[in-house]
N, C-alpha and C. Protein backbone atom coordinates (compact mmCIF):
# COMPACT_ATOMS: atom_id res chain seq x y z
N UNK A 1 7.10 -19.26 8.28
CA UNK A 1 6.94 -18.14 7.37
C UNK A 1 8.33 -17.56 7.08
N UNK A 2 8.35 -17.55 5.90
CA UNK A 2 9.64 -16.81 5.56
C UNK A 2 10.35 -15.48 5.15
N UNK A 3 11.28 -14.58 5.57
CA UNK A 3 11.49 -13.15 5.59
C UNK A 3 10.92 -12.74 4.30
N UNK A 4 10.53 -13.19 3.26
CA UNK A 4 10.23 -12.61 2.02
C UNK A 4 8.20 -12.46 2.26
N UNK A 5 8.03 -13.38 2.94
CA UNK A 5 6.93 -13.09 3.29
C UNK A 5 5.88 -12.10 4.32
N UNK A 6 6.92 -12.20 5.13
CA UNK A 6 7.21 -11.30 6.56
C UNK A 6 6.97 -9.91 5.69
N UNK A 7 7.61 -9.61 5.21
CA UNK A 7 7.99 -8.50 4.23
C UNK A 7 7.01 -7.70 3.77
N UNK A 8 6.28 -9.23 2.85
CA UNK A 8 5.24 -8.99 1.78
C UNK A 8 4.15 -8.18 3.18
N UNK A 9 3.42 -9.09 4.10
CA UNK A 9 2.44 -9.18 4.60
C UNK A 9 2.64 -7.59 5.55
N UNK A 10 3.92 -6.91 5.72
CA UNK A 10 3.68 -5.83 7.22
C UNK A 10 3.98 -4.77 5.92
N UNK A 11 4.31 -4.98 4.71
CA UNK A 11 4.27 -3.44 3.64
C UNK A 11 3.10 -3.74 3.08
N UNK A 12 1.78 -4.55 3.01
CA UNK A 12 0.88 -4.88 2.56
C UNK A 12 -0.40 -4.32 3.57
N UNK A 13 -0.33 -4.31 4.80
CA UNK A 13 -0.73 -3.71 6.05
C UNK A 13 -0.75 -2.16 6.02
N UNK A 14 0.65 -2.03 5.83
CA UNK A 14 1.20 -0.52 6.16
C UNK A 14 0.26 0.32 4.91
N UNK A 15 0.89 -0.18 4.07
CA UNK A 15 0.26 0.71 2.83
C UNK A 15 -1.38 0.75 2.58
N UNK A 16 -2.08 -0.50 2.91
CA UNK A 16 -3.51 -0.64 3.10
C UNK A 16 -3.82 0.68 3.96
N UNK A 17 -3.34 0.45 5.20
CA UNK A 17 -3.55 1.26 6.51
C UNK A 17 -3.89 2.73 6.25
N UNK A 18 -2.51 2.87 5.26
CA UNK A 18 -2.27 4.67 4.87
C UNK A 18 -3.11 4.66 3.53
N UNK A 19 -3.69 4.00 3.62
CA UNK A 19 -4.56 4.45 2.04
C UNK A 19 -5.66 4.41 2.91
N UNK A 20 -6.13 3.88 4.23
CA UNK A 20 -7.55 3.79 4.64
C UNK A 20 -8.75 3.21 4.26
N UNK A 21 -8.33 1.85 3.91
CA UNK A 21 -8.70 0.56 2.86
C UNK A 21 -9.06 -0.71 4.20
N UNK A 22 -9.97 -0.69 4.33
CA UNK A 22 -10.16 -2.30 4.75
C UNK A 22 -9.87 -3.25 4.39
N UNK A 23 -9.71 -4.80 5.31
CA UNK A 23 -9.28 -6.15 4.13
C UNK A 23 -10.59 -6.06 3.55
N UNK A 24 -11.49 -5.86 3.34
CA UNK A 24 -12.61 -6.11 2.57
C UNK A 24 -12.63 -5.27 1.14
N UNK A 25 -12.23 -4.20 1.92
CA UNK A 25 -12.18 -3.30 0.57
C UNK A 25 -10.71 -3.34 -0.10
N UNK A 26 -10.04 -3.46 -0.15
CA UNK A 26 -9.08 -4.61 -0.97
C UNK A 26 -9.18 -5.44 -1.60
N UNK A 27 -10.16 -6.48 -0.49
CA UNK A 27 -10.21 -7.90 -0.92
C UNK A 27 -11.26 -7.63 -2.82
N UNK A 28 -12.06 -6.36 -2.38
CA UNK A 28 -13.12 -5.93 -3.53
C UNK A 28 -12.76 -5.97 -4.59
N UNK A 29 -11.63 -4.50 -4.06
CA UNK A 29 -10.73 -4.26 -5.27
C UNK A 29 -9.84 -4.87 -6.23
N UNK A 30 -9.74 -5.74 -5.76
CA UNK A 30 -8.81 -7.20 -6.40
C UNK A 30 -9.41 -8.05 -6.92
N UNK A 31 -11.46 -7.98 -6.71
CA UNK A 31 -11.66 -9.02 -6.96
C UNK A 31 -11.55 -10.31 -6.53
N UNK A 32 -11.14 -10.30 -5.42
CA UNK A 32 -11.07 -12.00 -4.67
C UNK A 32 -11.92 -11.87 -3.14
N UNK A 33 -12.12 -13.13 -2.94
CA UNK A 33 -13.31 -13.25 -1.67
C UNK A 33 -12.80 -11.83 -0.32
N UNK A 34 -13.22 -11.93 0.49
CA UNK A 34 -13.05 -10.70 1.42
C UNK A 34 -12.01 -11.30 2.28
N UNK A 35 -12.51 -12.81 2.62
CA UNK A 35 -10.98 -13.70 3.59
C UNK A 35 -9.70 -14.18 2.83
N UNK A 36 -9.70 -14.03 1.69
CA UNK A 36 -8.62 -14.22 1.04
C UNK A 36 -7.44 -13.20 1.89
N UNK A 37 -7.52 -11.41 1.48
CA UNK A 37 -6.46 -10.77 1.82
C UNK A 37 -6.21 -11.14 3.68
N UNK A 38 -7.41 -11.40 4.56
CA UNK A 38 -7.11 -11.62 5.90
C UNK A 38 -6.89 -12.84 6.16
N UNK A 39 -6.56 -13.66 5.34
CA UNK A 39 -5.85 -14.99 4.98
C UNK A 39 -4.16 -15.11 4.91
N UNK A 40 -4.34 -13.73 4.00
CA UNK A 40 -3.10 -13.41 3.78
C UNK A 40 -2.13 -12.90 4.81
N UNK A 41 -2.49 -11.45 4.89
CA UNK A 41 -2.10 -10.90 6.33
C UNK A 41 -2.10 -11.69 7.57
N UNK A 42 -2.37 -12.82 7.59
CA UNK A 42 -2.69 -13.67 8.81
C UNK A 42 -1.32 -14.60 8.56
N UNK A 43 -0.70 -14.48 6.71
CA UNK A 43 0.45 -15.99 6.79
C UNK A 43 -0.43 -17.32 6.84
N UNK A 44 -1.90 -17.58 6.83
CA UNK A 44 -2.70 -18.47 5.75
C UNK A 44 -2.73 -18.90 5.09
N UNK A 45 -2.70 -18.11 3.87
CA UNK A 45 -2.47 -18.04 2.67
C UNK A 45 -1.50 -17.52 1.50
N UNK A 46 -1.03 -17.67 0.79
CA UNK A 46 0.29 -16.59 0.15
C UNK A 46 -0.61 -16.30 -1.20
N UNK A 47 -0.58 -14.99 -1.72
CA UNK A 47 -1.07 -15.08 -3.18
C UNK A 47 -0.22 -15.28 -4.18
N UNK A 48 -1.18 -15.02 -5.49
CA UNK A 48 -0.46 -15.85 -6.81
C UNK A 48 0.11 -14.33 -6.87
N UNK A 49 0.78 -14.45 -8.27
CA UNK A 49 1.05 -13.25 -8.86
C UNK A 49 0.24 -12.65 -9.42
N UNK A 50 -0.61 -12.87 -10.20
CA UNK A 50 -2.09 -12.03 -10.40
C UNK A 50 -2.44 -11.09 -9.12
N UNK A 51 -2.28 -11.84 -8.12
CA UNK A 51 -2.54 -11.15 -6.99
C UNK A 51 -2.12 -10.29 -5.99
N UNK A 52 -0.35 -10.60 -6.60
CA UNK A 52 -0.01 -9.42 -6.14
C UNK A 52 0.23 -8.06 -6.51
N UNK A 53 0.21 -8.44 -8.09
CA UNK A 53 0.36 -7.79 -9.39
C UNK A 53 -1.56 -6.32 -9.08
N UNK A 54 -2.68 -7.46 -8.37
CA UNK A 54 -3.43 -6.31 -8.30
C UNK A 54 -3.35 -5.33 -7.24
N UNK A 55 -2.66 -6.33 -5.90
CA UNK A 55 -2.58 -5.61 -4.38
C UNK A 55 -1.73 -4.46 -5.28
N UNK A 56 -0.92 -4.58 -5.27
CA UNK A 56 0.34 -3.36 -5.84
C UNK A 56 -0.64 -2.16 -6.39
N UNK A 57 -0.99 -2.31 -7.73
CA UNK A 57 -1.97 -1.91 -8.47
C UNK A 57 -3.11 -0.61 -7.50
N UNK A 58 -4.15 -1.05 -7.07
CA UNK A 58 -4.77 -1.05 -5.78
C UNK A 58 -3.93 -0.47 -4.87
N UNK A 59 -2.93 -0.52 -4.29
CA UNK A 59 -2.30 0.27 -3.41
C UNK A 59 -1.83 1.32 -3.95
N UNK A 60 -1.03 1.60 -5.30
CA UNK A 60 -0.58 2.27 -5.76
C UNK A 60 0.84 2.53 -5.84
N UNK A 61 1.70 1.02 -6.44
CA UNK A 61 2.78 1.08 -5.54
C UNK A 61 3.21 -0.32 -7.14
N UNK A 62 4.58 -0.01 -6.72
CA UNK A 62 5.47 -1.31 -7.79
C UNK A 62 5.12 -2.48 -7.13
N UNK A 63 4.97 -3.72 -7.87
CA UNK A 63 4.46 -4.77 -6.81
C UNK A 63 6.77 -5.01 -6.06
N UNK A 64 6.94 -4.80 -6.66
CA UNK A 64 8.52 -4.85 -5.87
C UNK A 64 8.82 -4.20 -4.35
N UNK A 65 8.02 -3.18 -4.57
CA UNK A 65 8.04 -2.49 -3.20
C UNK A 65 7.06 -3.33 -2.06
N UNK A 66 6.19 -4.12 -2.33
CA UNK A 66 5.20 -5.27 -1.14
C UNK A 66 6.42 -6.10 -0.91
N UNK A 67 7.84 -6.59 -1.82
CA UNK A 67 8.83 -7.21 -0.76
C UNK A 67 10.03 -6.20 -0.72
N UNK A 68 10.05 -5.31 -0.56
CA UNK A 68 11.03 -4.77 0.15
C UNK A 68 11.14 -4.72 1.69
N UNK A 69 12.55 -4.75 1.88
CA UNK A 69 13.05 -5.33 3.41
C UNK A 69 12.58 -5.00 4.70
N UNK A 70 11.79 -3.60 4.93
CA UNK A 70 11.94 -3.10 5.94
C UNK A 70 10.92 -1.85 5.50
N UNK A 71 9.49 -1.45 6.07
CA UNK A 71 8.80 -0.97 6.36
C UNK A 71 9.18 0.12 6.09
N UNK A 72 10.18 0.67 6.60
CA UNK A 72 10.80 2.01 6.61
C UNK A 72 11.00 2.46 5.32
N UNK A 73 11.56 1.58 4.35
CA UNK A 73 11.94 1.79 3.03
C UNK A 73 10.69 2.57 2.48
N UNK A 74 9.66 1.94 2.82
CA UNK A 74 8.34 2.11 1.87
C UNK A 74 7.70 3.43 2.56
N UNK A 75 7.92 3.19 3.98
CA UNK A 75 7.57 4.81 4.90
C UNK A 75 8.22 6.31 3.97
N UNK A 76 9.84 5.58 3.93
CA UNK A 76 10.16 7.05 3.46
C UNK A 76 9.31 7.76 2.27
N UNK A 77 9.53 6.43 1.01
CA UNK A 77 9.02 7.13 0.30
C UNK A 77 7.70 7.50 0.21
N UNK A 78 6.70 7.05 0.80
CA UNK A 78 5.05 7.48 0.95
C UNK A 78 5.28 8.37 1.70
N UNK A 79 5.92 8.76 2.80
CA UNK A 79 6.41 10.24 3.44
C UNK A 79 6.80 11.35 2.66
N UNK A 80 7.43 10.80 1.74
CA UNK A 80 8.39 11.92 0.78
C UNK A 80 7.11 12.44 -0.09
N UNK A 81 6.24 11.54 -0.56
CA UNK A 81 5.05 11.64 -1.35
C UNK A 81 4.56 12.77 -1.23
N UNK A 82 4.14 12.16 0.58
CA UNK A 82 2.89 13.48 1.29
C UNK A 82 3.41 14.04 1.42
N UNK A 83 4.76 14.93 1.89
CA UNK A 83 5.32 16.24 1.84
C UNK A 83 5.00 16.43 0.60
N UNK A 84 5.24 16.11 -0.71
CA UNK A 84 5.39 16.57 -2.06
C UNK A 84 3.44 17.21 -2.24
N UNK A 85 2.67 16.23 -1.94
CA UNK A 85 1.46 16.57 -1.87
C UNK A 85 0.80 18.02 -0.84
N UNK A 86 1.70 18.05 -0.07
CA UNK A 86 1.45 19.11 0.83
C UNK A 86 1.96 20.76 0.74
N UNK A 87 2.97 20.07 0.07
CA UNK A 87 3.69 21.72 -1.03
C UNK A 87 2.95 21.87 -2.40
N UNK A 88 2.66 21.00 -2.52
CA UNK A 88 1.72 21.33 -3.76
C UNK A 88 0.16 22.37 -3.45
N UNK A 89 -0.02 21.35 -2.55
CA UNK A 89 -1.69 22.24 -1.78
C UNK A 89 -1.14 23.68 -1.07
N UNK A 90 -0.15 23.76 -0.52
CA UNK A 90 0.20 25.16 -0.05
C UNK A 90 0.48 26.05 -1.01
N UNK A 91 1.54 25.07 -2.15
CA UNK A 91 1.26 26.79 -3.37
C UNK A 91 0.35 26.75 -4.05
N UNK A 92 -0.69 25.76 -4.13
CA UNK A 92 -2.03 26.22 -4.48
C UNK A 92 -2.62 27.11 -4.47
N UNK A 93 -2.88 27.45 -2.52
CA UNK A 93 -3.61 28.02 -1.37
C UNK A 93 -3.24 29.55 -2.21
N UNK A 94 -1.60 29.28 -1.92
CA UNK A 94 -0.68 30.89 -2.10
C UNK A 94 -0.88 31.30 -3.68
N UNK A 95 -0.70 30.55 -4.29
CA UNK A 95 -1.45 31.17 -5.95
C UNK A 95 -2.37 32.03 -5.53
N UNK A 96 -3.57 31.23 -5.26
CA UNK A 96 -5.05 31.49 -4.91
C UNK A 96 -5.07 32.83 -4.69
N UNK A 97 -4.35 32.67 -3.60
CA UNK A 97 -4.30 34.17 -2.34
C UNK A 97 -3.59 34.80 -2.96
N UNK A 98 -2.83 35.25 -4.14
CA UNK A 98 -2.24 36.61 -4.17
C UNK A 98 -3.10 36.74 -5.88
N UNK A 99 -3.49 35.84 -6.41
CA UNK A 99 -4.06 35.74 -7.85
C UNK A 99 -5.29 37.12 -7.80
C-alpha cells in the first residue's frame, strides 16, 4: 500500500468518524454496496474517482483533502470549523438573551 493511499484511507476514517457515519451509511450515501467502503478502509480495494469525488461530497470536504499528508492537516481545519460553529451558537444564545 502506498503513502498516497495510507493517506486516502486514515482522512477517510477520521472524517467518517467525526461526522458519525457508519461504513454502511457511507457506503448508502455513495450509492455503492456496504463492503465496498470496508473494502476500502481495509486497503482491499482502492476507489474510482466517481468515488472519491462522492466520499468527499458526503463527507463534506474537497476530495483533495482525503489525500492530504497527515491527519492533522484535516484535524485542524474541522477543529477550526467547530470552534467557528460554537461561536456562532454562543452569540446566538447571547442575542437571544439580551433581545
Amino acid at each position: 500500500m502506498d503513502k498516497y493511499q495510507k493517506d486516502f484511507i486514515n482522512n477517510m476514517k477520521y472524517l467518517r468518524s467525526i461526522k458519525g457515519l457508519s461504513q454502511a451509511q457511507l457506503a448508502e450515501s455513495c450509492k455503492v454496496a456496504t463492503g465496498t467502503i470496508g473494502n476500502i478502509e481495509c486497503g482491499l480495494a482502492k476507489p474510482s474517482f466517481d468515488l472519491i469525488i462522492a466520499i468527499a461530497s458526503v463527507l463534506n470536504v474537497e476530495p483533495s483533502e482525503l489525500f492530504q499528508t497527515t491527519e492533522t492537516e484535516v484535524n485542524v481545519k474541522h477543529n477550526l470549523l467547530d470552534e467557528h460553529k460554537i461561536l456562532k451558537d454562543v452569540y446566538s444564545q447571547l442575542k437571544n438573551f439580551f433581545e
